[in-house]
Protein backbone atom coordinates (compact mmCIF):
# COMPACT_ATOMS: atom_id res chain seq x y z
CA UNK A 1 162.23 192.94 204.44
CA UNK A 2 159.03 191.10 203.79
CA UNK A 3 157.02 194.01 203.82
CA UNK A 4 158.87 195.92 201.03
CA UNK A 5 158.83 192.47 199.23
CA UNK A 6 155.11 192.71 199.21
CA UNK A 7 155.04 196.52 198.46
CA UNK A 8 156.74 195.78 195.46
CA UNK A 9 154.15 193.18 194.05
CA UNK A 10 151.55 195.50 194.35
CA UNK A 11 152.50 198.84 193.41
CA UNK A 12 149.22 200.00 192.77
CA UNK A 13 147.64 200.37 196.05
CA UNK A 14 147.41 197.02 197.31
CA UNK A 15 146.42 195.38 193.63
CA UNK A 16 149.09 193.08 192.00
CA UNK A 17 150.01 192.97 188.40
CA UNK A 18 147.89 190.04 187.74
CA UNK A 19 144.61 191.33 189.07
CA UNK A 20 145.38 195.06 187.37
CA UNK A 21 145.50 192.61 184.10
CA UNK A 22 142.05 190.96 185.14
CA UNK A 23 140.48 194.03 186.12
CA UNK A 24 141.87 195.45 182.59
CA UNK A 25 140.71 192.79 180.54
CA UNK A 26 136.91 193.29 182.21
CA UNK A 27 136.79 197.12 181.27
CA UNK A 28 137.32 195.98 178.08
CA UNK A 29 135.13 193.31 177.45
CA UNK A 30 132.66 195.71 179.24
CA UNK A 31 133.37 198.50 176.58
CA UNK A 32 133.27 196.02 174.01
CA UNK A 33 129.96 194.85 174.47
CA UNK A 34 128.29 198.58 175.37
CA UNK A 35 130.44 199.71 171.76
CA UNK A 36 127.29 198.33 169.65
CA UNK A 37 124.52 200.37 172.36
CA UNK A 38 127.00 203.60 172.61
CA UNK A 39 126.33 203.37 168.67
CA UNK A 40 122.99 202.74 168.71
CA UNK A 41 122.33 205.55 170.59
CA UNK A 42 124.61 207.98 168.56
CA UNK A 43 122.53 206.95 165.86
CA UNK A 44 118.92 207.66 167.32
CA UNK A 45 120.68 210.88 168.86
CA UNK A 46 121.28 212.10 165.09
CA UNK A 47 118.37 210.62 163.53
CA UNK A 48 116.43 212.72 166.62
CA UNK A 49 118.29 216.10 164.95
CA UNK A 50 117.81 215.11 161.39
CA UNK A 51 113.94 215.03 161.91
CA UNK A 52 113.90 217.68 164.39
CA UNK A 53 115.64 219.69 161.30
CA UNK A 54 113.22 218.72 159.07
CA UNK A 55 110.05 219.50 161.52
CA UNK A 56 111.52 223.16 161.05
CA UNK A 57 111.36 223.36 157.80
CA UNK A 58 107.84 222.37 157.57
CA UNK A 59 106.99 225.30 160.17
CA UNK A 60 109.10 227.58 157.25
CA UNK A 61 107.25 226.21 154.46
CA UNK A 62 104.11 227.34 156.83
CA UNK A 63 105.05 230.72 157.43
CA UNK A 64 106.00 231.14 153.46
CA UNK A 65 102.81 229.59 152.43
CA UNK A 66 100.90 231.89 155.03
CA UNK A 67 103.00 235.02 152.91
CA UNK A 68 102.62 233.63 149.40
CA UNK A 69 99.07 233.05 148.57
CA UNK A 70 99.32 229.04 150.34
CA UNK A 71 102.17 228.39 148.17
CA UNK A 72 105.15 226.25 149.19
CA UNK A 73 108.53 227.61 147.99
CA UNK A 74 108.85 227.54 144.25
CA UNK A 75 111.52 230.15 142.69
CA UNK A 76 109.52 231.74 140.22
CA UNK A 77 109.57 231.84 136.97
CA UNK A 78 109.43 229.47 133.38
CA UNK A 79 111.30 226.53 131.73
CA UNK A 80 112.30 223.01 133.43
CA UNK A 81 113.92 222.16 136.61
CA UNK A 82 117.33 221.59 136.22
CA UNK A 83 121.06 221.25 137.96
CA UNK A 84 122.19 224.40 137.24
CA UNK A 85 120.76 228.07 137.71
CA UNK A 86 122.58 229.54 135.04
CA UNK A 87 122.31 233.25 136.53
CA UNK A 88 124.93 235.40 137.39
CA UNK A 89 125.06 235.82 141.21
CA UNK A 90 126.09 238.98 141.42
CA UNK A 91 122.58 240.13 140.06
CA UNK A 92 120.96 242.04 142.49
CA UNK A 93 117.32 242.12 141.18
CA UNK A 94 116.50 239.22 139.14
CA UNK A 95 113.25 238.80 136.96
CA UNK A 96 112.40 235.26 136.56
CA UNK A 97 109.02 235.92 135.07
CA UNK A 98 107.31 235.74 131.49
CA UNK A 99 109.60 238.20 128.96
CA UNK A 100 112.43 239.04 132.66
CA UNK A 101 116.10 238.36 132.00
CA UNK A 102 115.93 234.96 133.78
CA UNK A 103 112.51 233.55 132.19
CA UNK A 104 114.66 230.71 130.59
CA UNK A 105 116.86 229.36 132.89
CA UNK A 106 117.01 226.12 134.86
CA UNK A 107 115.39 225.86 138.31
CA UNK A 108 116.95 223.43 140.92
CA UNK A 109 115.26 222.21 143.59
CA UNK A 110 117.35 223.49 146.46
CA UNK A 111 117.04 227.16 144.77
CA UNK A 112 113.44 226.88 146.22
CA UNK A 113 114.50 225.50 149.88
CA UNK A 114 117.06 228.44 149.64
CA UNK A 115 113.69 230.77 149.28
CA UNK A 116 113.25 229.55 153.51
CA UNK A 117 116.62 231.17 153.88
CA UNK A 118 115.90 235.04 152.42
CA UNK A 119 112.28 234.87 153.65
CA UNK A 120 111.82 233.25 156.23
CA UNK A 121 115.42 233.33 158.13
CA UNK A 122 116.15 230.02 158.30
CA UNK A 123 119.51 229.16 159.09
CA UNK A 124 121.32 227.03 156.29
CA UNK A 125 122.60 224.64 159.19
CA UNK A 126 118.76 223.59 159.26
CA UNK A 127 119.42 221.84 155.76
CA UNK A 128 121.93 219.30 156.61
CA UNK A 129 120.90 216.04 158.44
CA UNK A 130 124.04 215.03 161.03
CA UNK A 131 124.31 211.34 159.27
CA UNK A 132 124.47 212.64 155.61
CA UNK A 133 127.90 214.27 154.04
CA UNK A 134 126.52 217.62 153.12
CA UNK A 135 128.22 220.81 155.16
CA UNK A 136 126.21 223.91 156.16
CA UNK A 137 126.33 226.47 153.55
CA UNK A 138 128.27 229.95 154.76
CA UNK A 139 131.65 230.82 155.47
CA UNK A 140 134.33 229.91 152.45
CA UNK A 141 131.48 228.15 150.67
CA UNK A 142 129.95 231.89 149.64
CA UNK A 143 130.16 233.53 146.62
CA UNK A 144 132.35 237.06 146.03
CA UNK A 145 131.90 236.88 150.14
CA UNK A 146 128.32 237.96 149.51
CA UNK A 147 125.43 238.63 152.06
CA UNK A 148 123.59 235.00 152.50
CA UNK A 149 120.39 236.56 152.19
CA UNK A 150 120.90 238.31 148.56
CA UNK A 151 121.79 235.10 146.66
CA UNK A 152 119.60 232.38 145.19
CA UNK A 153 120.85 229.03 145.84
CA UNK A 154 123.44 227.65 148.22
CA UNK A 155 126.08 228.56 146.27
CA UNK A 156 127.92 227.21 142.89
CA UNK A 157 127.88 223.38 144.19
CA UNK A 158 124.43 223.59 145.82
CA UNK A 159 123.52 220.11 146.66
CA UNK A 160 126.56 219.78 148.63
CA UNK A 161 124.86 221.79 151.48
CA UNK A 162 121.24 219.89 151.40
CA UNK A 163 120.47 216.79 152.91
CA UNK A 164 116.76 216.97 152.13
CA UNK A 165 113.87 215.87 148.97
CA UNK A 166 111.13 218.01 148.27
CA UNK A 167 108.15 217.61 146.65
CA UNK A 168 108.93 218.67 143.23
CA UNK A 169 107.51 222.44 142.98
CA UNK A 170 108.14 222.44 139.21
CA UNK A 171 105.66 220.49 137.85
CA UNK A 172 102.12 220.28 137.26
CA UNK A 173 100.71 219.55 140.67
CA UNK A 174 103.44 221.80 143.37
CA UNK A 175 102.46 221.17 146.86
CA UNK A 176 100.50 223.68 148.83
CA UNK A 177 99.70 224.75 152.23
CA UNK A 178 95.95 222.74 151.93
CA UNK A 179 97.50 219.15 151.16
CA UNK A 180 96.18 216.80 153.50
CA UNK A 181 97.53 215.44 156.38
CA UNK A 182 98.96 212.06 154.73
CA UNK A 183 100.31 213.52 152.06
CA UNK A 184 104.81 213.74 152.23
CA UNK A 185 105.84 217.50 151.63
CA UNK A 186 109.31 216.56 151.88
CA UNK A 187 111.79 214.57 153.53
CA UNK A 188 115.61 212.98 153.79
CA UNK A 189 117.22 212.46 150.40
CA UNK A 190 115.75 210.15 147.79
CA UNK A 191 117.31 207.39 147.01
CA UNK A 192 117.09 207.88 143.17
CA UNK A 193 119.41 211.25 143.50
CA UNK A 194 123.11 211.95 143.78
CA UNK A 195 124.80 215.39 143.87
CA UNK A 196 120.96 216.74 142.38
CA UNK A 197 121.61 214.66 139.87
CA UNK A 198 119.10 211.26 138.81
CA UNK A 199 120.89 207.88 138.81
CA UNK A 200 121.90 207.11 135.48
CA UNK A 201 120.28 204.04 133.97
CA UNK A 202 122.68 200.61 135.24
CA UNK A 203 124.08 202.06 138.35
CA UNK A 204 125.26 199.56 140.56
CA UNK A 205 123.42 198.56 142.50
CA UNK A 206 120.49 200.70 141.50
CA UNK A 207 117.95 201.74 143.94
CA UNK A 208 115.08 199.20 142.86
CA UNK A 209 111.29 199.92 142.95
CA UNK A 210 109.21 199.38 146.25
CA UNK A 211 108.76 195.54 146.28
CA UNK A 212 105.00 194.81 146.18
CA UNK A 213 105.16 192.40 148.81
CA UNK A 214 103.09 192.23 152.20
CA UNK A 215 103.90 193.71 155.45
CA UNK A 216 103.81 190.55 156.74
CA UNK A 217 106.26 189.14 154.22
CA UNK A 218 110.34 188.56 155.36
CA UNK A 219 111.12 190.11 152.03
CA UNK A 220 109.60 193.74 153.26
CA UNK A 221 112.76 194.49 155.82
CA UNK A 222 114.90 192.55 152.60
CA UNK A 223 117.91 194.89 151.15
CA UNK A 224 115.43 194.90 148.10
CA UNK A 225 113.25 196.89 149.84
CA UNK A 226 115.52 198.72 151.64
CA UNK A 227 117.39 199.96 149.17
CA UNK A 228 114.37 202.19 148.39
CA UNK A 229 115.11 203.87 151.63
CA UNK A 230 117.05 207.32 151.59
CA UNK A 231 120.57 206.91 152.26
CA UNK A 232 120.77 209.83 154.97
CA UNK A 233 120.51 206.74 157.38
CA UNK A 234 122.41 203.84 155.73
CA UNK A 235 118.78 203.07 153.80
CA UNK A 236 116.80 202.11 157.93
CA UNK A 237 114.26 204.30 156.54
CA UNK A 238 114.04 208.15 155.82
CA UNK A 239 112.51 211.40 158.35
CA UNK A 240 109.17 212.59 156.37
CA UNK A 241 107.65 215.83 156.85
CA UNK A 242 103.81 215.67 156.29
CA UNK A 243 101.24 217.89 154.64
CA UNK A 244 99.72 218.68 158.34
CA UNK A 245 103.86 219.51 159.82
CA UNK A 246 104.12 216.45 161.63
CA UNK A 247 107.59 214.73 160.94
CA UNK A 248 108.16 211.11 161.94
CA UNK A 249 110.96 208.57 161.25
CA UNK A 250 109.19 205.90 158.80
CA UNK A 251 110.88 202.41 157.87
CA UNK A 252 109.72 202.02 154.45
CA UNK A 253 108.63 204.86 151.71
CA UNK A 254 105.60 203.41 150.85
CA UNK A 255 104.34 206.27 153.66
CA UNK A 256 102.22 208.78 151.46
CA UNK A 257 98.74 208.73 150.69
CA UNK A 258 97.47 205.54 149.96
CA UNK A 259 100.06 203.92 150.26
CA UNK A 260 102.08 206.39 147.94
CA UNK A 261 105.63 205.61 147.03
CA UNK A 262 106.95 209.28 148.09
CA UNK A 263 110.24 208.50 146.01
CA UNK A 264 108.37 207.47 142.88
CA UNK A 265 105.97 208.78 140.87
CA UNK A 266 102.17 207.17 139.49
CA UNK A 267 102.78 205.65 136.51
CA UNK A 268 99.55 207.36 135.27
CA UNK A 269 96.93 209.51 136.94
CA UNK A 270 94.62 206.90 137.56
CA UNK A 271 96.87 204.19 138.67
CA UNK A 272 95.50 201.66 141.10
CA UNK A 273 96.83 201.23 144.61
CA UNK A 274 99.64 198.90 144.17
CA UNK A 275 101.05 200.97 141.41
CA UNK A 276 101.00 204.24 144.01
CA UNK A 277 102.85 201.81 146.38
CA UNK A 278 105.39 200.69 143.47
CA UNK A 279 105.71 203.43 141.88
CA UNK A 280 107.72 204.87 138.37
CA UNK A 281 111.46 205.60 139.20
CA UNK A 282 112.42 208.81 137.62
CA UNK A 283 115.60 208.22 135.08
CA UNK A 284 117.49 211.11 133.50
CA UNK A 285 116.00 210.62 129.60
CA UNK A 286 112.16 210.51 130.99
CA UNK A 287 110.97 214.48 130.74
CA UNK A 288 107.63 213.11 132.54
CA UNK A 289 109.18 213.34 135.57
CA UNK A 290 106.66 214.56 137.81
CA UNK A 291 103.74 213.74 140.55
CA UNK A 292 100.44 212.53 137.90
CA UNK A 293 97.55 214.02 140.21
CA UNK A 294 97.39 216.26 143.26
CA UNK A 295 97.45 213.07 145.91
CA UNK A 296 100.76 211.85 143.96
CA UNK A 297 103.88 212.65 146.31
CA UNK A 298 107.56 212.89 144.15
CA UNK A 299 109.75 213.89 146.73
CA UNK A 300 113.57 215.24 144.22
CA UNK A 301 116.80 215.78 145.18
């Protein structure tokens, strides 16, 4: 009688009720303190395949420049970047040049990353960095169910299905296959942009300007400066893809040559090194939006 008194005090293999509620309580203070390392790691795992994303691309932009005369992608054609396309897509041909159907229409940014995609077969999961909301383009997302490789941009909502800044290839000074090594080609979303779209004037809170201050200065790893950062990775710092195609995860954006605010452009061609760190922030009324010399680094979208 005894024994089955004991048996039924520890019905778990010889462990009572009390120490199954210690040993309980320790798995869970053990998973509650690895919680913050498990998501650490998650986070580096991502941040691995956002750059390891981008480090393709720059081997893409290689191959296209190697094609098109050193020339990064840059939809051809006249008239200003903007949000929309304005083409039909069901155009099979289109002539974007001087006096062609499309000479006057709008040129987004992602219409040139979508250039990788016809020409150089990249897939459009390549686009979307794993820690920002965009979805890979295909599937329901394309338009009249078309072949992927005989439209233009990633479909009517493009910048829902790219993750990724450029360096503006509409302006004066596009980037080519000869930059030099320091100089940022492209890299995780800019700050200043939402849905392709620049940050109206007041936004709260509104990404600020590079603070000027010193390495060495608290204020550097500050929210002030941080808030420069892309927000692919809750502002840490941003995946850059450099003029040699060498990607690395930098902490600030003060990463281009000399010092070069790659969010930000000069505010004049001969601007001193502090202003290359500090940069101009682009705003939607300003139509000088672009790099100011060759060296200057204006990564959009």
């Amino acid at each position: 009688m005894k024994k089955r008194s004991e048996n039924r005090t520890r019905p778990c293999g010889g462990f009572t009720v009390w120490e199954l509620i210690c040993i309980l309580g320790v798995i869970a203070l053990l998973f509650a303190l690895l919680m913050p390392s498990l998501s650490k790691v998650k986070r580096i795992s991502t941040r691995v395949v956002c750059g390891t994303n981008l480090k393709g691309l720059g081997t893409a932009m290689m191959v296209y420049a190697n094609d098109y005369e050193d020339r990064y992608p840059e939809l051809p054609g006249v008239g200003p970047w903007a949000k929309h396309l304005g083409f039909d897509y069901c155009i099979e041909r289109v002539d974007f040049g001087p006096g062609g159907d499309q000479a006057d229409v709008g040129r987004t940014v992602t219409a040139s990353w979508y250039l990788l995609v016809r020409e150089a077969d990249v897939s459009p999961k390549s686009f979307v960095c794993p820690e920002a909301p965009q979805e890979p383009f295909g599937g329901r997302y394309l338009v009249y169910n078309r072949d992927i490789v005989s439209m233009w941009d990633f479909g009517n909502d493009p910048y829902r299905h790219v993750s990724y800044a450029m360096h503006l290839p509409y302006g004066r000074f596009p980037a080519k296959g000869n930059r030099g090594a320091a100089f940022a080609v492209a890299g995780d979303m800019s700050p200043w942009f939402e849905n392709g779209d620049i940050l109206p004037p007041g936004r709260d809170p509104q990404p600020p300007q590079l603070l000027t201050d010193s390495r060495s200065s608290s204020l550097y790893e500050g929210w002030g400066h941080r808030a420069a950062n892309s927000s692919n990775h809750n502002h840490q710092g941003q995946n850059v893809l450099f003029g040699d195609g060498h990607s690395s995860f930098e902490k600030a954006s003060d990463v281009g040559i000399k010092e070069d605010g790659i969010y930000t452009y000069w505010p004049s061609a001969g601007a001193g090194d502090g202003e290359k760190r500090v940069g101009q922030n682009p705003t939607a009324r300003d139509p000088e939006n672009d790099a100011r010399a060759a060296e200057d680094s204006f990564l959009a979208m």
